[in-house]
N, C-alpha and C. Protein backbone atom coordinates (compact mmCIF):
# COMPACT_ATOMS: atom_id res chain seq x y z
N UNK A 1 0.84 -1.18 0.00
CA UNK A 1 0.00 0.00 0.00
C UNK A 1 0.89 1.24 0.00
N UNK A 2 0.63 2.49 -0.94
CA UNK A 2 1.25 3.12 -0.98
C UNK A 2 0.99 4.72 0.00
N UNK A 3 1.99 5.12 0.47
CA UNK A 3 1.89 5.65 1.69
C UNK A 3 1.53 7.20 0.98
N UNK A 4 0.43 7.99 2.19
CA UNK A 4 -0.02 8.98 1.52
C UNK A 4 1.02 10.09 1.98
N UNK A 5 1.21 11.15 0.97
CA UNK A 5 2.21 12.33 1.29
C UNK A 5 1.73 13.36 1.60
N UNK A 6 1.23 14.37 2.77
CA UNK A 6 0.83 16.00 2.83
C UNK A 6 1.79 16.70 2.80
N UNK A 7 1.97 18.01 2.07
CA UNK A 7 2.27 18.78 2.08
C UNK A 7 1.53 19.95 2.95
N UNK A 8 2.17 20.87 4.18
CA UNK A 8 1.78 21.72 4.66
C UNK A 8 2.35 23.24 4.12
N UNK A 9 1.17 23.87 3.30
CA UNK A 9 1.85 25.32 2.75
C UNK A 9 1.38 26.67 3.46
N UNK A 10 2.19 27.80 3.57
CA UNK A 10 1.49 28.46 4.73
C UNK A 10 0.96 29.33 3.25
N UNK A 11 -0.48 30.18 3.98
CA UNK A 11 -1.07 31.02 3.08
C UNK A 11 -1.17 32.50 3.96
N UNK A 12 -1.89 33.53 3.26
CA UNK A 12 -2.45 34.18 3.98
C UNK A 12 -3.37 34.99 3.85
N UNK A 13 -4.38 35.79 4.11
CA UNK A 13 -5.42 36.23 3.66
C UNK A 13 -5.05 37.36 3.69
N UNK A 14 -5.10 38.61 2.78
CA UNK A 14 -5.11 39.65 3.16
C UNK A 14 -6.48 40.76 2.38
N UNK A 15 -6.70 41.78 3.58
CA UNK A 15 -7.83 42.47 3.54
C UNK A 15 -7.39 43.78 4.75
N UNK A 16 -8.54 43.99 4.93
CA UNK A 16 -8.59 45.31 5.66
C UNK A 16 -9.90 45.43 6.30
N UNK A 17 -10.25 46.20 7.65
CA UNK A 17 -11.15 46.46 8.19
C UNK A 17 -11.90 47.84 8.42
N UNK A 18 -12.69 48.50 8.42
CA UNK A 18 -12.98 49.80 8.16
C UNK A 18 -13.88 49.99 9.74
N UNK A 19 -12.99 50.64 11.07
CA UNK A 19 -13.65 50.83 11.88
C UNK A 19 -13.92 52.60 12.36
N UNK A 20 -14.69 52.92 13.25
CA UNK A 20 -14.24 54.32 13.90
C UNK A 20 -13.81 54.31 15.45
N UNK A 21 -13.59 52.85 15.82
CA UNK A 21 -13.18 52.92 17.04
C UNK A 21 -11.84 52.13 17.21
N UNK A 22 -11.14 52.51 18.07
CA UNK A 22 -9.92 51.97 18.18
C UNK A 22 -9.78 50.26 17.87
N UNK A 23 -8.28 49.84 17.07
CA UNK A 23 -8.48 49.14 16.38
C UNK A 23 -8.45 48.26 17.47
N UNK A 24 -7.79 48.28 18.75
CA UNK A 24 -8.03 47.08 19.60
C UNK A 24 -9.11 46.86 20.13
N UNK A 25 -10.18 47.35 20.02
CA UNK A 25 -11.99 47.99 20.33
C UNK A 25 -12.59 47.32 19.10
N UNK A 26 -11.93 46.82 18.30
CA UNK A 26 -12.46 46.37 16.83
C UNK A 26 -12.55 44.90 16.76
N UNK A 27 -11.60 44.29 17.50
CA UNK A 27 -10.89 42.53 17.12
C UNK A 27 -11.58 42.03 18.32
N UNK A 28 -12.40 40.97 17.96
CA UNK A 28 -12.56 40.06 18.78
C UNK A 28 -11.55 39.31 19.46
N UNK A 29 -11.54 39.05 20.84
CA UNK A 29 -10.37 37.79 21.49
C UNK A 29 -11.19 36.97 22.20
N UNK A 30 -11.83 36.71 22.05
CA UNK A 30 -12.93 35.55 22.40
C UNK A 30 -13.40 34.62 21.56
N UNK A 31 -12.65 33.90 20.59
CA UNK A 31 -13.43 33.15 19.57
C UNK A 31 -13.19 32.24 20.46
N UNK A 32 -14.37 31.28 19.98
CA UNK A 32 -14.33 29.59 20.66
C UNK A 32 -13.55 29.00 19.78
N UNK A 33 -13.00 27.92 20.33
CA UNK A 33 -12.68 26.73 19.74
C UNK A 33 -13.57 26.18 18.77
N UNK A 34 -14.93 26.09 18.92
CA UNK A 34 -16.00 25.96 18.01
C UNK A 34 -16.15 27.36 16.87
N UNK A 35 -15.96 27.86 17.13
CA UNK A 35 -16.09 28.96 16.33
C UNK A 35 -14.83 28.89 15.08
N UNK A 36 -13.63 28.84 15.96
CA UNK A 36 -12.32 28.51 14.97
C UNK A 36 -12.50 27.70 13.88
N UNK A 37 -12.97 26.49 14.42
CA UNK A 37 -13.30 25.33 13.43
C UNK A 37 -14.76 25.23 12.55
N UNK A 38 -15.39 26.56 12.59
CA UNK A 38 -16.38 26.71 11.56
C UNK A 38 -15.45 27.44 10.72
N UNK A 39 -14.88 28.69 10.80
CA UNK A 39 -14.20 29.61 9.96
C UNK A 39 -13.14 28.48 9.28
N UNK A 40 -12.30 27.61 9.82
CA UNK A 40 -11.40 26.94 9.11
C UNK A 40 -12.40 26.24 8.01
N UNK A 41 -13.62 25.74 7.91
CA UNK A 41 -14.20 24.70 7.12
C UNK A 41 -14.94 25.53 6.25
N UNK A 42 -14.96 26.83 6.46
CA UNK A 42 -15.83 27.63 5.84
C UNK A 42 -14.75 28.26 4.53
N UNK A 43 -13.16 28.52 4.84
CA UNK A 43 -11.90 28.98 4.21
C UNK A 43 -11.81 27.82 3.68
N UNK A 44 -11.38 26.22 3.82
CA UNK A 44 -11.44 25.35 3.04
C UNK A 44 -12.19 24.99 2.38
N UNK A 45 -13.88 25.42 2.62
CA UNK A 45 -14.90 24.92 1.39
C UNK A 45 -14.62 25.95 0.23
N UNK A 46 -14.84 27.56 0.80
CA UNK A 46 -14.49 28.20 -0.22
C UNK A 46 -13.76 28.69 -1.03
N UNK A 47 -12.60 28.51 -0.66
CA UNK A 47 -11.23 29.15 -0.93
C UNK A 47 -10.28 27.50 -1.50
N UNK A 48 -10.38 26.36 -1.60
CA UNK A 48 -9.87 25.52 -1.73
C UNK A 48 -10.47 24.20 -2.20
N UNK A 49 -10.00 23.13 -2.88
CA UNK A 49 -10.85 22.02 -3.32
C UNK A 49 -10.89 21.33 -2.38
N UNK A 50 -11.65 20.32 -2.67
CA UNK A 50 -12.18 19.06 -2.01
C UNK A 50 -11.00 18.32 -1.21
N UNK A 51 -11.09 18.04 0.10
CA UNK A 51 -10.07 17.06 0.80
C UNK A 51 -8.52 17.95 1.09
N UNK A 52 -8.61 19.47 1.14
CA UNK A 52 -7.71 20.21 1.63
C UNK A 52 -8.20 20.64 3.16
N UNK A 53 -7.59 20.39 4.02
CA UNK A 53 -7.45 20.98 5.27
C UNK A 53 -6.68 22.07 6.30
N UNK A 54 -7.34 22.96 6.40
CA UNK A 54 -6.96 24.54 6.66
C UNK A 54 -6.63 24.29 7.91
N UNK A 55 -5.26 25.39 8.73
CA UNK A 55 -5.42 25.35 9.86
C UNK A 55 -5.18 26.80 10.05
N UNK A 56 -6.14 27.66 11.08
CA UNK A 56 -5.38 29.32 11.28
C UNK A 56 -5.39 29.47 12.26
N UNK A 57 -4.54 30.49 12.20
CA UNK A 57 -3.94 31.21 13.56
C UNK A 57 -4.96 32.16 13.87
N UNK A 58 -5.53 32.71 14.71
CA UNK A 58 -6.81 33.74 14.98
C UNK A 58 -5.66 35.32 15.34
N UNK A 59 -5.50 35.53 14.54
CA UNK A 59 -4.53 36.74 14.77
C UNK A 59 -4.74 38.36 13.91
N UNK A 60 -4.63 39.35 13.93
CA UNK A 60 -5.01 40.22 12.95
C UNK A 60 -3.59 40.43 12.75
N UNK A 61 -2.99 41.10 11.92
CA UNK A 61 -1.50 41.74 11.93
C UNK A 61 -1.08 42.42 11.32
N UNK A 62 -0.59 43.51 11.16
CA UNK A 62 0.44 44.00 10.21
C UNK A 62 0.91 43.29 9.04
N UNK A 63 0.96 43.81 7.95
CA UNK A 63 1.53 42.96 6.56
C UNK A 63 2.97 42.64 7.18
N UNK A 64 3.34 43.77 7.56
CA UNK A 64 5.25 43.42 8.09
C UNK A 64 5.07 42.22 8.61
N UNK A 65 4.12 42.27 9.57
CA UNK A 65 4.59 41.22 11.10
C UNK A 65 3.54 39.48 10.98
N UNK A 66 3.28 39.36 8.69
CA UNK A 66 2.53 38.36 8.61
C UNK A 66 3.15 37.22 8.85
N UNK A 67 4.75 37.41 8.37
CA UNK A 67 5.42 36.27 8.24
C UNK A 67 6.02 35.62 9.44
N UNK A 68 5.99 36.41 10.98
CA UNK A 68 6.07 36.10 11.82
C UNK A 68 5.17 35.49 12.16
N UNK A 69 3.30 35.71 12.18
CA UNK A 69 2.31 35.14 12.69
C UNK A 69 2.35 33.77 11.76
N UNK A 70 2.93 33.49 10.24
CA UNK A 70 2.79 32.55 9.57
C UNK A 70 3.82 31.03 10.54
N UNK A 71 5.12 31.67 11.00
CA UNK A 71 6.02 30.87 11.62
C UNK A 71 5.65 30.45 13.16
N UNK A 72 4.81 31.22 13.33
CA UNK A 72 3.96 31.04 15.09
C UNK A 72 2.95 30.14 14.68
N UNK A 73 2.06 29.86 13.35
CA UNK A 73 1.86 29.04 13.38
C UNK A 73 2.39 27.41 13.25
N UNK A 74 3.26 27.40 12.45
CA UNK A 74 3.93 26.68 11.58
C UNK A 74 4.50 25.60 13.03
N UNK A 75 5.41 26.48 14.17
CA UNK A 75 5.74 26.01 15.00
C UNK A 75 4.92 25.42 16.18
N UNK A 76 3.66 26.08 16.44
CA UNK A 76 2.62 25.35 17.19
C UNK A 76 1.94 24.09 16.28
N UNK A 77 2.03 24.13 15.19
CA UNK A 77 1.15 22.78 14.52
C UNK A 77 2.51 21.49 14.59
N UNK A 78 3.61 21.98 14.04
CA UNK A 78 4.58 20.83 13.46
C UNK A 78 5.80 21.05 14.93
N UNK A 79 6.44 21.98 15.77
CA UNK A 79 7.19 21.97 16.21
C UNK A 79 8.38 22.84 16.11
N UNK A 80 9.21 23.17 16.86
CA UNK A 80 10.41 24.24 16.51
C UNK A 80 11.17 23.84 15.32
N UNK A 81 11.10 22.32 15.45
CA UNK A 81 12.17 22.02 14.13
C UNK A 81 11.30 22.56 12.84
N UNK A 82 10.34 22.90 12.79
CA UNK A 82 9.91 22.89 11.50
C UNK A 82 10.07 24.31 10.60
N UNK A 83 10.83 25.02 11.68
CA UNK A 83 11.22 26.55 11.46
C UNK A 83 12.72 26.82 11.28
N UNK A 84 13.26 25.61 11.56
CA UNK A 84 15.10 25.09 11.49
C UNK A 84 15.22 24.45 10.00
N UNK A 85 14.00 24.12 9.19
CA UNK A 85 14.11 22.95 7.96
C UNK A 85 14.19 23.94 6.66
């Protein structure tokens, strides 16, 4: 039987928010765990084909400071080594 291969690729969404109140007055920090895992299935139905599995970081950020939130994930899913490879 031949053994299956994943590839994990980091992505990222980018957009913008249009508030009048301060931007930390803007971001939710209360998502559930349930909540996370609707938005992940909701980014993989729409944004991706069949049998791809999303994982995100719940973070807002700076364009500068994406590629840091991309490696904060990278290292909580796979481990420190996976930021050494």
């Amino acid at each position: 039987m031949e053994e299956q291969k994943f590839v994990a690729v980091p992505f990222s969404l980018v957009g913008f928010f249009v508030t009048d109140r301060d931007v930390e007055e803007s971001i939710r920090n209360d998502l559930t765990p349930e909540e996370l895992e609707k938005l992940q299935d909701l980014i993989a139905k729409f944004l991706f084909k069949e049998g791809v599995r999303v994982a995100l970081y719940p973070s807002v950020v700076p364009p500068d400071q994406a590629l840091d939130a991309v490696n904060e994930l990278e290292s909580m899913i796979f481990g420190e080594e996976a930021n050494n490879s």
